[in-house]
N, C-alpha and C. Protein backbone atom coordinates (compact mmCIF):
# COMPACT_ATOMS: atom_id res chain seq x y z
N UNK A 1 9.86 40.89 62.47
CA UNK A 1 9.88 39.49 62.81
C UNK A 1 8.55 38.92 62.34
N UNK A 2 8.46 37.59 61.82
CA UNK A 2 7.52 37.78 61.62
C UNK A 2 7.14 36.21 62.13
N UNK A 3 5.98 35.75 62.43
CA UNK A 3 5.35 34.42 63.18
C UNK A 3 4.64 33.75 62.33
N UNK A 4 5.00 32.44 61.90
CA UNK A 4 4.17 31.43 61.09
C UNK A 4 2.97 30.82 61.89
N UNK A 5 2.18 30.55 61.47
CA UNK A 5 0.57 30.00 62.14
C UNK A 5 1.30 28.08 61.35
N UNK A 6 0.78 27.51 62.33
CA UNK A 6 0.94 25.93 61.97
C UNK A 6 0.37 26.00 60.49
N UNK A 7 -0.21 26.14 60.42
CA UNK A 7 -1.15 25.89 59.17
C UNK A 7 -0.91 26.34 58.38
N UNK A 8 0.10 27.11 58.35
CA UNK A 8 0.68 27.96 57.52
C UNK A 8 2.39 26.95 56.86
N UNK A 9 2.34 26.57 57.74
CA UNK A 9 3.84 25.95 57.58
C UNK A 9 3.25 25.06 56.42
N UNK A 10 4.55 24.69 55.96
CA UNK A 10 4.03 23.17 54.60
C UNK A 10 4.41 22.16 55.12
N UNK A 11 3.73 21.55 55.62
CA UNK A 11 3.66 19.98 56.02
C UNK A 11 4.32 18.63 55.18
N UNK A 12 5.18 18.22 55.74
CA UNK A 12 5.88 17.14 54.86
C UNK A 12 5.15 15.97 55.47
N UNK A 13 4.36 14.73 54.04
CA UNK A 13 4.55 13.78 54.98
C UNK A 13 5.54 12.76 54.84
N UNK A 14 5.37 11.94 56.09
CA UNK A 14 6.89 11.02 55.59
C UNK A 14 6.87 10.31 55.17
N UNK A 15 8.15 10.03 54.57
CA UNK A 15 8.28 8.97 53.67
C UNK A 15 7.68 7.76 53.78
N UNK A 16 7.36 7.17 53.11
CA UNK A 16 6.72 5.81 53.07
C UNK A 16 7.87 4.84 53.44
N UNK A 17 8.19 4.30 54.29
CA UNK A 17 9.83 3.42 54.42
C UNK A 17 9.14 2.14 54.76
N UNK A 18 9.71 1.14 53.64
CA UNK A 18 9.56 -0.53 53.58
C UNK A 18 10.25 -1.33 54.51
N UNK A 19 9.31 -1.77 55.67
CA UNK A 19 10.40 -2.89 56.21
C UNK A 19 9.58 -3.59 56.69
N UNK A 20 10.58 -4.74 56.69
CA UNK A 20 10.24 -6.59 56.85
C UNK A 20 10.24 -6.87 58.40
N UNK A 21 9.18 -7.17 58.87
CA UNK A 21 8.70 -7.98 60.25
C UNK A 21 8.84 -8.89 60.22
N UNK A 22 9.66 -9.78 60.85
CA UNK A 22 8.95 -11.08 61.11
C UNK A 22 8.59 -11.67 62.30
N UNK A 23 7.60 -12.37 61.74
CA UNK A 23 6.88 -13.06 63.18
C UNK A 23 7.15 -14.83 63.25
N UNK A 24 7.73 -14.91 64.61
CA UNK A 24 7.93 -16.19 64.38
C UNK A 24 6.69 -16.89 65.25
N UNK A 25 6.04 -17.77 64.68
CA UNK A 25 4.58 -18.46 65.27
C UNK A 25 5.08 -19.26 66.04
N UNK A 26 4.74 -19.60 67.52
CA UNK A 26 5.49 -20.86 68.46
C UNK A 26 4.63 -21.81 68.49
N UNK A 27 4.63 -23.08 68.14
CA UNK A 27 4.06 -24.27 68.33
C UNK A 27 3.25 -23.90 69.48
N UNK A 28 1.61 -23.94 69.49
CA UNK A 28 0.61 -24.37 70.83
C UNK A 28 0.02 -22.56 70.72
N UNK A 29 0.64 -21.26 70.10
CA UNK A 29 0.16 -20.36 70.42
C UNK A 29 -1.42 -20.68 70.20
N UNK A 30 -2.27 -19.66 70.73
CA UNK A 30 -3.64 -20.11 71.19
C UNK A 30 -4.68 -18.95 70.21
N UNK A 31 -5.34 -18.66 69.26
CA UNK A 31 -5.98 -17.83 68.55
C UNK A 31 -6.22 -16.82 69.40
N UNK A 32 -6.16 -15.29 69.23
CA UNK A 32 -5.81 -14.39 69.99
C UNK A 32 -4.76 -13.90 70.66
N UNK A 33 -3.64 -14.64 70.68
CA UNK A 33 -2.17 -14.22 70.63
C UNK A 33 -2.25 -13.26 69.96
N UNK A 34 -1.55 -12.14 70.70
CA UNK A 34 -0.94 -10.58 69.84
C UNK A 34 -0.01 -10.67 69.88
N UNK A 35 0.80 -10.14 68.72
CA UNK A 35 2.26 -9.82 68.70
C UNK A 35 2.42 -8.46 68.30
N UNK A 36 3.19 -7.55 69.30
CA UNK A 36 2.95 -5.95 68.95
C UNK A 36 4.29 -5.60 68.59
N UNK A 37 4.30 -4.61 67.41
CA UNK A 37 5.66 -4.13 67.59
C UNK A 37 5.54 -2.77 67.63
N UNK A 38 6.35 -2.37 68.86
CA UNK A 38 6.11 -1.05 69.28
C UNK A 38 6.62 0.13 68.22
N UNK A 39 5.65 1.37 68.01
CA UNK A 39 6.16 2.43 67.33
C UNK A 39 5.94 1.84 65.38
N UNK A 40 5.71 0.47 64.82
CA UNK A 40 5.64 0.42 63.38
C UNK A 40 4.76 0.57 62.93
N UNK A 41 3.95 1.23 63.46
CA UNK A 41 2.20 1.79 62.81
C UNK A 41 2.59 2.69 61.80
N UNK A 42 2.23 3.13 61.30
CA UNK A 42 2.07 4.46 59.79
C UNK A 42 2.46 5.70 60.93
N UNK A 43 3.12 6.36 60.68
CA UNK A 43 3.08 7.66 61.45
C UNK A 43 2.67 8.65 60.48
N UNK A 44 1.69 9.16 60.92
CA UNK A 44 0.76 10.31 60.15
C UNK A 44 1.24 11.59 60.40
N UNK A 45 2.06 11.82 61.06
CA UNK A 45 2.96 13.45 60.84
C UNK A 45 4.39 13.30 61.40
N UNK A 46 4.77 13.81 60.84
CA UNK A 46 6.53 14.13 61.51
C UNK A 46 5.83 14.54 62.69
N UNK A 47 7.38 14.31 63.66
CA UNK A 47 7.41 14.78 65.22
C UNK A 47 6.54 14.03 66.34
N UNK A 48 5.52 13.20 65.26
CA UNK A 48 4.55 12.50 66.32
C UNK A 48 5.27 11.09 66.24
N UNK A 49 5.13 10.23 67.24
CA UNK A 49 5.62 8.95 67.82
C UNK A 49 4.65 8.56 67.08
N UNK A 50 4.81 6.95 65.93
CA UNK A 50 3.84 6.23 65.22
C UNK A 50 3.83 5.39 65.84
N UNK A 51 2.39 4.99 65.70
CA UNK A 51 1.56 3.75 67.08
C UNK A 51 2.29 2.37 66.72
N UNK A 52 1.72 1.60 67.80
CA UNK A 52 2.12 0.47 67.45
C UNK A 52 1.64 -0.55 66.46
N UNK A 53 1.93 -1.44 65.69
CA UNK A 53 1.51 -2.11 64.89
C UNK A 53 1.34 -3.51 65.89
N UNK A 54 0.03 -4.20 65.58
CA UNK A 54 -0.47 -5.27 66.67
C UNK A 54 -1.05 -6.43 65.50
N UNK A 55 -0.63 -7.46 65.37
CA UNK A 55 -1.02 -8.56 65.02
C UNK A 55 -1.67 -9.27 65.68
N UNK A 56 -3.06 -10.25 65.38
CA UNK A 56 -3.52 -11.18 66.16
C UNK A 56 -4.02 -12.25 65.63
N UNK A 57 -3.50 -13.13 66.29
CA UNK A 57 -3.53 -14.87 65.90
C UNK A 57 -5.03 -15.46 65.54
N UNK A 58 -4.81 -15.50 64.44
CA UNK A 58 -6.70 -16.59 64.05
C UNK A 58 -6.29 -17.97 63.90
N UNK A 59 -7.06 -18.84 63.91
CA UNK A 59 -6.37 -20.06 63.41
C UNK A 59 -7.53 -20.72 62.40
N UNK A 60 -6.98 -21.67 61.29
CA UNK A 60 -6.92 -22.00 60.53
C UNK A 60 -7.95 -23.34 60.79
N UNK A 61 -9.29 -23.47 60.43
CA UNK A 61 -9.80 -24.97 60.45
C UNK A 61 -9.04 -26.16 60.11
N UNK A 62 -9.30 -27.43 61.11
CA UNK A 62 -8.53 -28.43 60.78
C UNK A 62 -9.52 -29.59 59.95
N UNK A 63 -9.38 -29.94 59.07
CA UNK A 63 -9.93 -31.02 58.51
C UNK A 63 -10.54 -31.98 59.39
N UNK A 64 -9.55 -32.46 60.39
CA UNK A 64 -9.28 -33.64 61.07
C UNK A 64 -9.73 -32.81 62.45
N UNK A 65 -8.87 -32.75 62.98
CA UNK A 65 -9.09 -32.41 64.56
C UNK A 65 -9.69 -30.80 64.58
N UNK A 66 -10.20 -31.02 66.04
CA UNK A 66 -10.49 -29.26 66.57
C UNK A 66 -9.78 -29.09 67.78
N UNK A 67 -9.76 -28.05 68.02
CA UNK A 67 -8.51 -27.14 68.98
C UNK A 67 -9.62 -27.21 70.49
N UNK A 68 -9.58 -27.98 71.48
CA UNK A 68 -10.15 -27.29 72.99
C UNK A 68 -9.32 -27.05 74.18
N UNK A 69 -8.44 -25.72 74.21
CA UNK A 69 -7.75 -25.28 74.96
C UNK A 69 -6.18 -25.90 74.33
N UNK A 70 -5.66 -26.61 74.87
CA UNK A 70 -4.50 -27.88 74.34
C UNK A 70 -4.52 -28.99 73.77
N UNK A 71 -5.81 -29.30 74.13
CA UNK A 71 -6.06 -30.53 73.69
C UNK A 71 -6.92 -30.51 72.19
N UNK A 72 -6.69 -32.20 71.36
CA UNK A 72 -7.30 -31.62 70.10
C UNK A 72 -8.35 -32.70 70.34
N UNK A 73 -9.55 -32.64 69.76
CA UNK A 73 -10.38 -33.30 69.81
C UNK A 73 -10.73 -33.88 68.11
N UNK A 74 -10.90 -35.19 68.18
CA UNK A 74 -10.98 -36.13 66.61
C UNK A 74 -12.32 -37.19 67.05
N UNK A 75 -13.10 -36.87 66.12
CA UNK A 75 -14.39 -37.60 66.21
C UNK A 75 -14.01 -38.94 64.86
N UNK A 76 -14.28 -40.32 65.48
CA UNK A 76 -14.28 -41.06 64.97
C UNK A 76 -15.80 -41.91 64.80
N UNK A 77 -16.14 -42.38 64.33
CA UNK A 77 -17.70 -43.18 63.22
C UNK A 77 -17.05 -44.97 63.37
N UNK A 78 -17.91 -45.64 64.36
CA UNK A 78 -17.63 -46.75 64.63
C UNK A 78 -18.87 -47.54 64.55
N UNK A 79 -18.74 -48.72 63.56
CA UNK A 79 -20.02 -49.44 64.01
C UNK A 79 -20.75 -50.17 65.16
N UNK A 80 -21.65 -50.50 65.16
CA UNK A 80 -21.88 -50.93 66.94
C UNK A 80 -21.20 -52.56 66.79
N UNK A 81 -20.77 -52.94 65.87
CA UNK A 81 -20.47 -54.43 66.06
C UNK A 81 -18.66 -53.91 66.81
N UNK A 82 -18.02 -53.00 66.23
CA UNK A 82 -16.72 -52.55 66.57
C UNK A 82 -16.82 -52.08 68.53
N UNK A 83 -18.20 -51.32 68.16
CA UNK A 83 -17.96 -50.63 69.39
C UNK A 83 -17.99 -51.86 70.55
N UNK A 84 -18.97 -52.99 70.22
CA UNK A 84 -18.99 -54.04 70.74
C UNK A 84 -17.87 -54.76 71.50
N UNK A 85 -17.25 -54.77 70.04
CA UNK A 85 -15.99 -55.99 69.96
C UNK A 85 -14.65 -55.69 69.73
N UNK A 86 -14.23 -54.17 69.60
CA UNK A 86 -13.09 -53.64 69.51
C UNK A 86 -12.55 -53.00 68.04
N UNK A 87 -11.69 -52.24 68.23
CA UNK A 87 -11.44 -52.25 66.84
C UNK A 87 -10.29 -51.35 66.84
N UNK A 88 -8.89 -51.25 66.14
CA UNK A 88 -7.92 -50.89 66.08
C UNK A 88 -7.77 -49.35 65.17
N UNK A 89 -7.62 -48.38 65.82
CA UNK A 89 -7.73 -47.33 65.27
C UNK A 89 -6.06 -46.69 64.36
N UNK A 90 -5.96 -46.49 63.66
CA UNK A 90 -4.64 -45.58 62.79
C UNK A 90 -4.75 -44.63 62.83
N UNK A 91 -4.37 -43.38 63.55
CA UNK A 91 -4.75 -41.74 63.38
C UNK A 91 -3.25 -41.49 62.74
N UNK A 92 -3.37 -40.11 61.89
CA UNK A 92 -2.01 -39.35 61.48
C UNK A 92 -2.01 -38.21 62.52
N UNK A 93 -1.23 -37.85 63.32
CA UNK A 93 -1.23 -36.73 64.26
C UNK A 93 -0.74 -35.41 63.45
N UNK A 94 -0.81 -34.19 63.79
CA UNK A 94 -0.90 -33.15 63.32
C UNK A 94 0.87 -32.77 63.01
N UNK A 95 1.64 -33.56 63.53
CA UNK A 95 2.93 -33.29 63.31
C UNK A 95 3.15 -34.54 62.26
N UNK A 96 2.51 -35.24 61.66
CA UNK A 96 2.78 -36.30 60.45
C UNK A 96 3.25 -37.60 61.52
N UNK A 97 3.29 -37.83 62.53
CA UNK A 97 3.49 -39.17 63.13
C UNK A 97 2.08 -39.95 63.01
N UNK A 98 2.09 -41.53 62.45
CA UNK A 98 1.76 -42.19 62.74
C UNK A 98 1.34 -42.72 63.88
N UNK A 99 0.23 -42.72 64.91
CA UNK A 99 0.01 -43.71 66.06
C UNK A 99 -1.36 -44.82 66.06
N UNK A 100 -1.26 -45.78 66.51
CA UNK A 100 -2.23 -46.84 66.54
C UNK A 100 -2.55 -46.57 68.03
N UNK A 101 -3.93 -46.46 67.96
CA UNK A 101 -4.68 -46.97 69.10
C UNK A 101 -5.36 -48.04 69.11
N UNK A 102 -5.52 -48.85 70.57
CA UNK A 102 -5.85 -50.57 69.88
C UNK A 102 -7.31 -49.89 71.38
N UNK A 103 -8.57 -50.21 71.12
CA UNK A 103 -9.70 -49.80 71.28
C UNK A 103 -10.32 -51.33 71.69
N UNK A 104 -10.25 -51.57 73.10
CA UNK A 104 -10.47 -52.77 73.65
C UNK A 104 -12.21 -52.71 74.42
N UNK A 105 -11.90 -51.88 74.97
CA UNK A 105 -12.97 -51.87 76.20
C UNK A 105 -14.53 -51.24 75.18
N UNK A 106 -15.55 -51.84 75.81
CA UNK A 106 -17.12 -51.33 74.86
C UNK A 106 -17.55 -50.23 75.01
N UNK A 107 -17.37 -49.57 73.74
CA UNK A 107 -17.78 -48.12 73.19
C UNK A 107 -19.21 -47.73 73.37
N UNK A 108 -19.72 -47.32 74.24
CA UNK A 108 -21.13 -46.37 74.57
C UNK A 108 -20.93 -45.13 73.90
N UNK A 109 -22.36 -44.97 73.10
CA UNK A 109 -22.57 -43.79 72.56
C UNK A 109 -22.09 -42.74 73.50
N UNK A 110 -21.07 -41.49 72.84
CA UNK A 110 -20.30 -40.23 73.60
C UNK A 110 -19.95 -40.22 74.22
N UNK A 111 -19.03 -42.00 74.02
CA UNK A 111 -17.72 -42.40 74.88
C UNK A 111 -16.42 -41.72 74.22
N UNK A 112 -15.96 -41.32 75.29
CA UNK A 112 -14.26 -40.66 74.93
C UNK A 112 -13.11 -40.94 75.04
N UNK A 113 -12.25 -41.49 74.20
CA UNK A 113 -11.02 -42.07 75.23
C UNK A 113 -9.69 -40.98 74.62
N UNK A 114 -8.96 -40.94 76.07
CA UNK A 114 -8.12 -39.43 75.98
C UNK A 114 -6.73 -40.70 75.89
N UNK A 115 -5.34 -39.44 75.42
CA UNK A 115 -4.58 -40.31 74.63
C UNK A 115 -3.47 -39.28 74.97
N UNK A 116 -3.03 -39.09 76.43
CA UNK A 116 -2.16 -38.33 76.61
C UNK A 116 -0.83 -37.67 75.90
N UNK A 117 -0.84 -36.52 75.98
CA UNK A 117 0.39 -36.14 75.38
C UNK A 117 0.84 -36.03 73.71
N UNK A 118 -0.67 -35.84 73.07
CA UNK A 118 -1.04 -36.06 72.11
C UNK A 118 -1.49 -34.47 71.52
N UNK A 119 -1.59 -34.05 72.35
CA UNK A 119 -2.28 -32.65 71.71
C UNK A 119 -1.79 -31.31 71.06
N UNK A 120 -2.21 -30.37 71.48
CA UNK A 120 -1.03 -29.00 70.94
C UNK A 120 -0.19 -29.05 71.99
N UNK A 121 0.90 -28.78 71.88
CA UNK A 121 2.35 -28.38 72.35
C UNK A 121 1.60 -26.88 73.08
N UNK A 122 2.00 -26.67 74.49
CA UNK A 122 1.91 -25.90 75.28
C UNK A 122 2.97 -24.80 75.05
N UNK A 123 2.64 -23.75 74.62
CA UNK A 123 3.46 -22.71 74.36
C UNK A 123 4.00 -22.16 75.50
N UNK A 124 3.50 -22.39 76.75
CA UNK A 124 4.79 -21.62 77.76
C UNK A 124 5.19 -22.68 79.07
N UNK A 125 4.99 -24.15 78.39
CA UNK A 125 5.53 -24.98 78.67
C UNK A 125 5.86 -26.40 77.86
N UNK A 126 7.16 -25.57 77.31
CA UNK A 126 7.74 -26.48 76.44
C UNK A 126 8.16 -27.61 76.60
N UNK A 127 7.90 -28.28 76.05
CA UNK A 127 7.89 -30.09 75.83
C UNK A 127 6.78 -31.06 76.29
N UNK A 128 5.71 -30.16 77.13
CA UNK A 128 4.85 -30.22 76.90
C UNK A 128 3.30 -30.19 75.93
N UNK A 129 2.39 -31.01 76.12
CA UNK A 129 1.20 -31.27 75.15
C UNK A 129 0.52 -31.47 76.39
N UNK A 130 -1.10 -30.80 75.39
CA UNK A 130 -2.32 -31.18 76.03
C UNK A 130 -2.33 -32.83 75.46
N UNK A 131 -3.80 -33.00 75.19
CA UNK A 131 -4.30 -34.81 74.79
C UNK A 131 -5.35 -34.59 73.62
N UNK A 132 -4.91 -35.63 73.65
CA UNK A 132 -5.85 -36.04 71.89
C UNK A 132 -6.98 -37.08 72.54
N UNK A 133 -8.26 -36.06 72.34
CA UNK A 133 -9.41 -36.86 72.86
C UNK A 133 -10.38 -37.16 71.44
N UNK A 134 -10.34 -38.59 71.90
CA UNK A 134 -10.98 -39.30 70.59
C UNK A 134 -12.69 -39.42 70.86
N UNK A 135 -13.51 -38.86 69.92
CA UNK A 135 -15.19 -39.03 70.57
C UNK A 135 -15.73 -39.63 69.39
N UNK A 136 -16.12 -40.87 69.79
CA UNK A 136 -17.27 -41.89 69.51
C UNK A 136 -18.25 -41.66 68.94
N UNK A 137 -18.91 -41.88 67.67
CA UNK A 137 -19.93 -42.18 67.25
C UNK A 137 -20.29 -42.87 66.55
N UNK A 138 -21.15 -43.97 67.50
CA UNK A 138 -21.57 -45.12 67.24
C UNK A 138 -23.05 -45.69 66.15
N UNK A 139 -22.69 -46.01 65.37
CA UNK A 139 -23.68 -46.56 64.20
C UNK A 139 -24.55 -47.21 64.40
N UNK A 140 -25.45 -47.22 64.67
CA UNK A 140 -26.58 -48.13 64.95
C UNK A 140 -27.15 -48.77 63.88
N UNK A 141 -26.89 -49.88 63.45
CA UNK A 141 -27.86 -50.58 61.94
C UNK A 141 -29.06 -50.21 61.79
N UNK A 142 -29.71 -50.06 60.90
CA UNK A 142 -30.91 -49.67 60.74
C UNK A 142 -32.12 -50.47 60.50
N UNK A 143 -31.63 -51.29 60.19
CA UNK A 143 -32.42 -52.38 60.60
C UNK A 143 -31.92 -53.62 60.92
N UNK A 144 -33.33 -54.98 61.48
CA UNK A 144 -32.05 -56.44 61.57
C UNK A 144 -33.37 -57.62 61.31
N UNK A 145 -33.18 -58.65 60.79
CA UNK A 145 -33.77 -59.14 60.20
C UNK A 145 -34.29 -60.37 61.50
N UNK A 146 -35.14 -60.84 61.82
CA UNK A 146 -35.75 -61.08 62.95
C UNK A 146 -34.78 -63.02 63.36
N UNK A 147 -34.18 -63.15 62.65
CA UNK A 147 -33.01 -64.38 62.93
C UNK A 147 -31.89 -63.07 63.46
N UNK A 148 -31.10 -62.12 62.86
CA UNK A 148 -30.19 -61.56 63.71
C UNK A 148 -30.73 -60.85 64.89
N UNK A 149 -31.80 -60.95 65.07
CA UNK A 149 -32.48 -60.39 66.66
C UNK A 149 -32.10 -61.51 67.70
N UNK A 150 -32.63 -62.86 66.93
CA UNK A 150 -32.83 -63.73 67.76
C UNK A 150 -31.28 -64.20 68.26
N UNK A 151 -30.25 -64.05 67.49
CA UNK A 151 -28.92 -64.39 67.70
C UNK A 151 -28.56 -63.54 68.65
N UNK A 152 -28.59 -61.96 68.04
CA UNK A 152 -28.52 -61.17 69.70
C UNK A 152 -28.98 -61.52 71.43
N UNK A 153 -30.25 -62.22 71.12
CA UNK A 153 -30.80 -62.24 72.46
C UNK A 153 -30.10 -63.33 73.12
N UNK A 154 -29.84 -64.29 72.08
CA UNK A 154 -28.83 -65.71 72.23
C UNK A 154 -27.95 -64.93 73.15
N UNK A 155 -27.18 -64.50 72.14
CA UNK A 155 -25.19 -63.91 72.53
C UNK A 155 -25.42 -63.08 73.59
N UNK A 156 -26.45 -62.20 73.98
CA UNK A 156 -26.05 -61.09 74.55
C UNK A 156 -27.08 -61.07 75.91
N UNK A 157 -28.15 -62.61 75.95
CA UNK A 157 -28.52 -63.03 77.19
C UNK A 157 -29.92 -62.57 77.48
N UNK A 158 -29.88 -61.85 76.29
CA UNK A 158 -31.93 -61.42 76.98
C UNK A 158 -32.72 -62.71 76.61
N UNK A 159 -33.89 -62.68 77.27
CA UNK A 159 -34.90 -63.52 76.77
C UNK A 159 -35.78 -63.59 75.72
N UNK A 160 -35.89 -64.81 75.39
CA UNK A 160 -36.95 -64.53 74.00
C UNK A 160 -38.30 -64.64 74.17
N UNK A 161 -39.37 -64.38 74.04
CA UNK A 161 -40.76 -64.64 73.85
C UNK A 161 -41.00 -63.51 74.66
């Protein structure tokens, strides 16, 4: 009779076998989402269980907006005569809709105005959105010529001399 030593045996490895995953991405998933699929790792010997194969979610810079939790945040550049006196905003939202915001009330430097229901789509509560928070930054002229001083103090009530 005679007894083979492991090492002795000839080791097959296995076949290389091609197959298609797919992952379907859900509107609102959050960077760091894993998606595992159990057992499709490389299996490095017959007889052994091959690990799992684990994907994880990065996300992609936005031109336009940034990601905070659900909500997206869009920095807009307003002059102080706008921030003053109003001014009608056009955003494209991240799903291609059109919305107007009409911007009434006076804009103070790292003023924010939130815009409910505007944001990423909540992945484990569907039909839900966070908000699209819009942040202010206000232009200050750089200079003003000592008649538009004096008109300011006019319009806006300070005293002169």
């Amino acid at each position: 009779m005679s007894c083979w030593n492991m090492s002795q045996i000839p080791l097959k490895k296995p076949n290389n076998v091609e197959e298609i995953l797919k992952i379907s991405i859900k509107p609102g998933w959050k960077k760091g989402t894993r998606i595992t699929f159990p057992e499709k790792g490389s299996q490095e010997q017959p007889r052994i269980t091959p690990g799992d194969l684990i994907f994880v979610v990065d996300e992609k810079p936005h031109a336009v907006f940034n990601r905070d939790g659900n909500d997206l945040i869009v920095n807009q550049s307003i002059s102080l005569l706008e921030a003053l006196t109003g001014k009608t905003l056009d955003l494209t939202t991240l799903d291609g809709r059109n919305i107007t915001v009409l911007i009434t009330d006076i804009i103070k430097p790292s003023h924010e105005v939130v815009i409910p229901n505007e944001g990423m789509p909540m992945s484990k509560e569907p039909g839900k959105k966070g908000n699209l928070r819009i942040k202010f930054d206000v232009k200050f002229p750089t200079s003003l010529a000592e008649e538009q001083k004096s008109d300011l103090k006019r319009v806006l009530g300070g005293n002169e001399g």
